[in-house]
C-alpha atoms as a PDB file:
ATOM      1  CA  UNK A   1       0.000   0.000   0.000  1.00  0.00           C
ATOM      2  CA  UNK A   2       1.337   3.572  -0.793  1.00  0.00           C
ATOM      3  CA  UNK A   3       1.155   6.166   1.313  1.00  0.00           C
ATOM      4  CA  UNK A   4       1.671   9.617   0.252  1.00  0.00           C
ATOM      5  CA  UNK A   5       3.463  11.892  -0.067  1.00  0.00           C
ATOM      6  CA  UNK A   6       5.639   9.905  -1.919  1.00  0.00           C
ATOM      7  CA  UNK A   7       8.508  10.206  -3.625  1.00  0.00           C
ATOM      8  CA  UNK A   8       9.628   7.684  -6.466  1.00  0.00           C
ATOM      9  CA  UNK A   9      13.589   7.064  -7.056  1.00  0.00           C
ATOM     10  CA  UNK A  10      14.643   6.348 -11.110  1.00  0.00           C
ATOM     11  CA  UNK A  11      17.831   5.698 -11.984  1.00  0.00           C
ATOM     12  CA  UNK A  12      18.874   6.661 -15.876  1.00  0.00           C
ATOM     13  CA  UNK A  13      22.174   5.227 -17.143  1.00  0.00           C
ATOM     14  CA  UNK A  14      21.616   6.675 -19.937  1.00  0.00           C
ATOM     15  CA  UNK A  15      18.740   7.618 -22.523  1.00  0.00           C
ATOM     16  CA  UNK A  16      18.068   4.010 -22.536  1.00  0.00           C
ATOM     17  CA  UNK A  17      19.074   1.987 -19.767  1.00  0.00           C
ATOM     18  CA  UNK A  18      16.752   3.236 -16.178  1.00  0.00           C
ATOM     19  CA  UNK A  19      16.029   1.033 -13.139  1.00  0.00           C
ATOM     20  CA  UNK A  20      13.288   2.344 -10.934  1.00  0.00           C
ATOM     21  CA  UNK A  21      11.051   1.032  -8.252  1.00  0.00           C
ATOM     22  CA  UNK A  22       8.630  -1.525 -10.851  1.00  0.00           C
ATOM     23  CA  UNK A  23      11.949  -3.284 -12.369  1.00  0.00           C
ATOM     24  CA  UNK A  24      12.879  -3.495  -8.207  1.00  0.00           C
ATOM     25  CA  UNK A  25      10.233  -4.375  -7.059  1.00  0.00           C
ATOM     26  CA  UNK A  26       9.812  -7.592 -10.103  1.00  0.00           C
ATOM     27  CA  UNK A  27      13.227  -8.538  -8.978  1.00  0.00           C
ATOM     28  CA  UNK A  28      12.330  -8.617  -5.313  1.00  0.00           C
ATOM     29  CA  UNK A  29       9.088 -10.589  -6.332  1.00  0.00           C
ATOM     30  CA  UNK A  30      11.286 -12.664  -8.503  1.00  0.00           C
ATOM     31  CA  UNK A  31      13.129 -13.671  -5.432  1.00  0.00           C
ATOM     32  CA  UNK A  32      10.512 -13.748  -3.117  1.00  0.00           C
ATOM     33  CA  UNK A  33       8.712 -16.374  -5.187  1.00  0.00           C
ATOM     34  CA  UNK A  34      10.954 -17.995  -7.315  1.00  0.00           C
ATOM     35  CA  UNK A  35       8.836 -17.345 -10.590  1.00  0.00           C
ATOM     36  CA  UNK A  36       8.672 -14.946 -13.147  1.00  0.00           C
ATOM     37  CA  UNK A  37       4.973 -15.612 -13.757  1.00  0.00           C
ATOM     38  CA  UNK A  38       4.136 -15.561  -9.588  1.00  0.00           C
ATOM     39  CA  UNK A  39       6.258 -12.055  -9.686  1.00  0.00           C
ATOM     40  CA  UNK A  40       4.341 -10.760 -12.168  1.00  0.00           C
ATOM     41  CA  UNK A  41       0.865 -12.073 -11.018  1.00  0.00           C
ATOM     42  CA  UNK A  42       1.320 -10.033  -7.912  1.00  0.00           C
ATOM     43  CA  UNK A  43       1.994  -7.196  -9.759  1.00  0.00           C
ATOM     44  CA  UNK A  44      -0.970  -7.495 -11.680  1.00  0.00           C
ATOM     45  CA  UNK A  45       1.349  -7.786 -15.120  1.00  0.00           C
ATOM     46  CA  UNK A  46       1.056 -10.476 -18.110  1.00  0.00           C
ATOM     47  CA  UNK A  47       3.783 -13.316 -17.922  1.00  0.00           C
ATOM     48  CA  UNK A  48       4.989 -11.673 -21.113  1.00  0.00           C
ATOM     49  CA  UNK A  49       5.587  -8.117 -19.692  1.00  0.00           C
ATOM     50  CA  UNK A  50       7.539  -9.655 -16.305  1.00  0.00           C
ATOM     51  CA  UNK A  51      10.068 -11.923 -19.093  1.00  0.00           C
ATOM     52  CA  UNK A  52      10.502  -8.983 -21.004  1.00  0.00           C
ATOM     53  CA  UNK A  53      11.232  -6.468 -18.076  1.00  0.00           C
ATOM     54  CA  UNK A  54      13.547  -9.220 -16.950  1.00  0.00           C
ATOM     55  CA  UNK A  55      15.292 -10.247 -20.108  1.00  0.00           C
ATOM     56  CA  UNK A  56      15.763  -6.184 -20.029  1.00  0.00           C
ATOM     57  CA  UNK A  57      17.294  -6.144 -16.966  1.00  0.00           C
ATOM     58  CA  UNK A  58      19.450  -8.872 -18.417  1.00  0.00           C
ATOM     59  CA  UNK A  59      20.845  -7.672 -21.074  1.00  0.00           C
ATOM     60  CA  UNK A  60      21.527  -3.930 -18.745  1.00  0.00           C
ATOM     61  CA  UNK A  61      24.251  -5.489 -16.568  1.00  0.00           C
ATOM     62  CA  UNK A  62      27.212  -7.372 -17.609  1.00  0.00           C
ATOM     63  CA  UNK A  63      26.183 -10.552 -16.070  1.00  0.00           C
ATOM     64  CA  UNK A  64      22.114 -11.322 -15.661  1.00  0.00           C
ATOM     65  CA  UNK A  65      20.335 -10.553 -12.759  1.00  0.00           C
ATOM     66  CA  UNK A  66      17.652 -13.709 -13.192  1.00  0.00           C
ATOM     67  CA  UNK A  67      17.999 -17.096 -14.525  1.00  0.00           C
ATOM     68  CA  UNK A  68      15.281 -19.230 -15.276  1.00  0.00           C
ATOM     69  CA  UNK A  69      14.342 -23.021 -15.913  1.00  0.00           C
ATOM     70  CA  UNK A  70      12.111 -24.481 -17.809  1.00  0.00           C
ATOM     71  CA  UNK A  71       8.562 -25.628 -16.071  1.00  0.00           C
ATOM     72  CA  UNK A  72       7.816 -29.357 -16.930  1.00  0.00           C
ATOM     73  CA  UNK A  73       8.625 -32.125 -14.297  1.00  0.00           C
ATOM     74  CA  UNK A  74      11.023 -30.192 -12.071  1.00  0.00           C
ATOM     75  CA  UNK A  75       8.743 -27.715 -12.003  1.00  0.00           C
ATOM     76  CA  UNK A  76      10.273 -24.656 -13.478  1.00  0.00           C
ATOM     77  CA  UNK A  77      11.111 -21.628 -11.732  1.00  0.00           C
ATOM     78  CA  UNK A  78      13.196 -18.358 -11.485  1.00  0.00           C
ATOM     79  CA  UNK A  79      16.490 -17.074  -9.317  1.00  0.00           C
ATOM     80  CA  UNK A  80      18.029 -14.042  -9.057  1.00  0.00           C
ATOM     81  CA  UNK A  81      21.961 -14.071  -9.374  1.00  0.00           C
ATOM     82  CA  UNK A  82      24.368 -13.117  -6.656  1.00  0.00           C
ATOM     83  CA  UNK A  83      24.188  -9.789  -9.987  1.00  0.00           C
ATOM     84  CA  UNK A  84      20.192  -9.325  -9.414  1.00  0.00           C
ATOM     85  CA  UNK A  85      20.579  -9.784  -5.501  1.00  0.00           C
ATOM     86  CA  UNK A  86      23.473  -6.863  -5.056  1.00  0.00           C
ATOM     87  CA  UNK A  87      21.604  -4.991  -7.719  1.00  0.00           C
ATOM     88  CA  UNK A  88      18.414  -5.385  -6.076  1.00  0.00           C
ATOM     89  CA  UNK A  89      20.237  -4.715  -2.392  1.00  0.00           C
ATOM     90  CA  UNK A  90      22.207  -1.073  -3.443  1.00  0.00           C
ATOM     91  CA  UNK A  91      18.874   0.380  -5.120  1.00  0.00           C
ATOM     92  CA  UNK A  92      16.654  -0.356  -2.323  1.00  0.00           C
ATOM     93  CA  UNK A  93      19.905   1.117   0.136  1.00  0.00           C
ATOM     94  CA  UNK A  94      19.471   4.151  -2.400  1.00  0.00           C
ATOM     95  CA  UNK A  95      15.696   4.118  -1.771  1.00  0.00           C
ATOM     96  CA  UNK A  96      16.035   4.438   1.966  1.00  0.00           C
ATOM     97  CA  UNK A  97      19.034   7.065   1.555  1.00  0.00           C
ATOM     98  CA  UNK A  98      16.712   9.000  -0.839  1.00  0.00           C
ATOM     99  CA  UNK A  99      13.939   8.660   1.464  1.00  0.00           C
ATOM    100  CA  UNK A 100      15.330  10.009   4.555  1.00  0.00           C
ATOM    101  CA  UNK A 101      17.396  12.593   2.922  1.00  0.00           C
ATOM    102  CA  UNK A 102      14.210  14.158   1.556  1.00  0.00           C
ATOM    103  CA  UNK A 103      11.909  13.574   4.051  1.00  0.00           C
ATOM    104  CA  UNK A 104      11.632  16.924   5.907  1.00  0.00           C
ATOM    105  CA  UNK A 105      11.424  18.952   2.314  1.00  0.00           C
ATOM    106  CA  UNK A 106       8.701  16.190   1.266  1.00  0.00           C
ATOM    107  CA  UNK A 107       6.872  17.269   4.220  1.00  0.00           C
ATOM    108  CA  UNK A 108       7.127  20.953   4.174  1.00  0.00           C
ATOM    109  CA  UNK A 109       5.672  21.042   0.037  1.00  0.00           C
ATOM    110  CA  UNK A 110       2.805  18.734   1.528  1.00  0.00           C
ATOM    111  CA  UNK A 111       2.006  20.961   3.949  1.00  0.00           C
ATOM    112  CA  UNK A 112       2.209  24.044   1.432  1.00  0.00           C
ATOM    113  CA  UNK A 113      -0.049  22.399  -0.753  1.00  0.00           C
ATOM    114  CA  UNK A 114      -3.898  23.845  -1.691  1.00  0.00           C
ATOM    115  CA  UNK A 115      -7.241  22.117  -0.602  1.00  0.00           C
ATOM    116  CA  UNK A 116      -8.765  19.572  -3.119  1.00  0.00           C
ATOM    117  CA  UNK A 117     -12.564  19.690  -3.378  1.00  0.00           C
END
């Protein structure tokens, strides 16, 4: 659940290449469940958009931040590398660094802000 105000941290690379709190939060579902299609269920996104944000986030780094196996008898499933788990660890650290460092000016423009009827 989000409560607001809120502030949401993107990181570009460059004109292409940006992590931000979705592609975090599929890796974190990623490892939470061990699926690509659980991780994306809970989001509420297609199988197809949660491979193709991850085989993004793949091809981003210089070693992949989620392998996969095929479902069939052993069942299938999805991992995030010791990549996708230091990946996933500094942006969150940046997350909380962000947060806190902005906090008091986050509160002070909410509390300059007009009534909404």
């Amino acid at each position: 659940m989000t409560t607001y105000p809120e502030a949401r941290l993107r990181v570009y690379f460059d004109a292409e290449t940006m992590l931000g709190p979705g592609k975090a939060d599929l890796l974190q579902n990623i490892h939470e469940t061990g699926s690509i299609s659980a991780a994306g269920r809970r989001m509420g996104m297609s199988y197809r958009r949660a491979w193709t944000l991850v085989d993004t986030l793949n091809h981003y780094f210089r070693e992949p931040l989620v392998v996969s196996s095929a479902g069939g008898r052993s069942g299938g499933g999805a991992t995030l590398t010791p990549t996708g788990i230091e990946v996933l660890a500094r942006y969150r650290h940046m997350q909380t660094v962000t947060e806190g460092a902005i906090a008091a000016d986050l509160a002070a423009l909410s509390g300059l802000l007009g009534s909404r009827s």
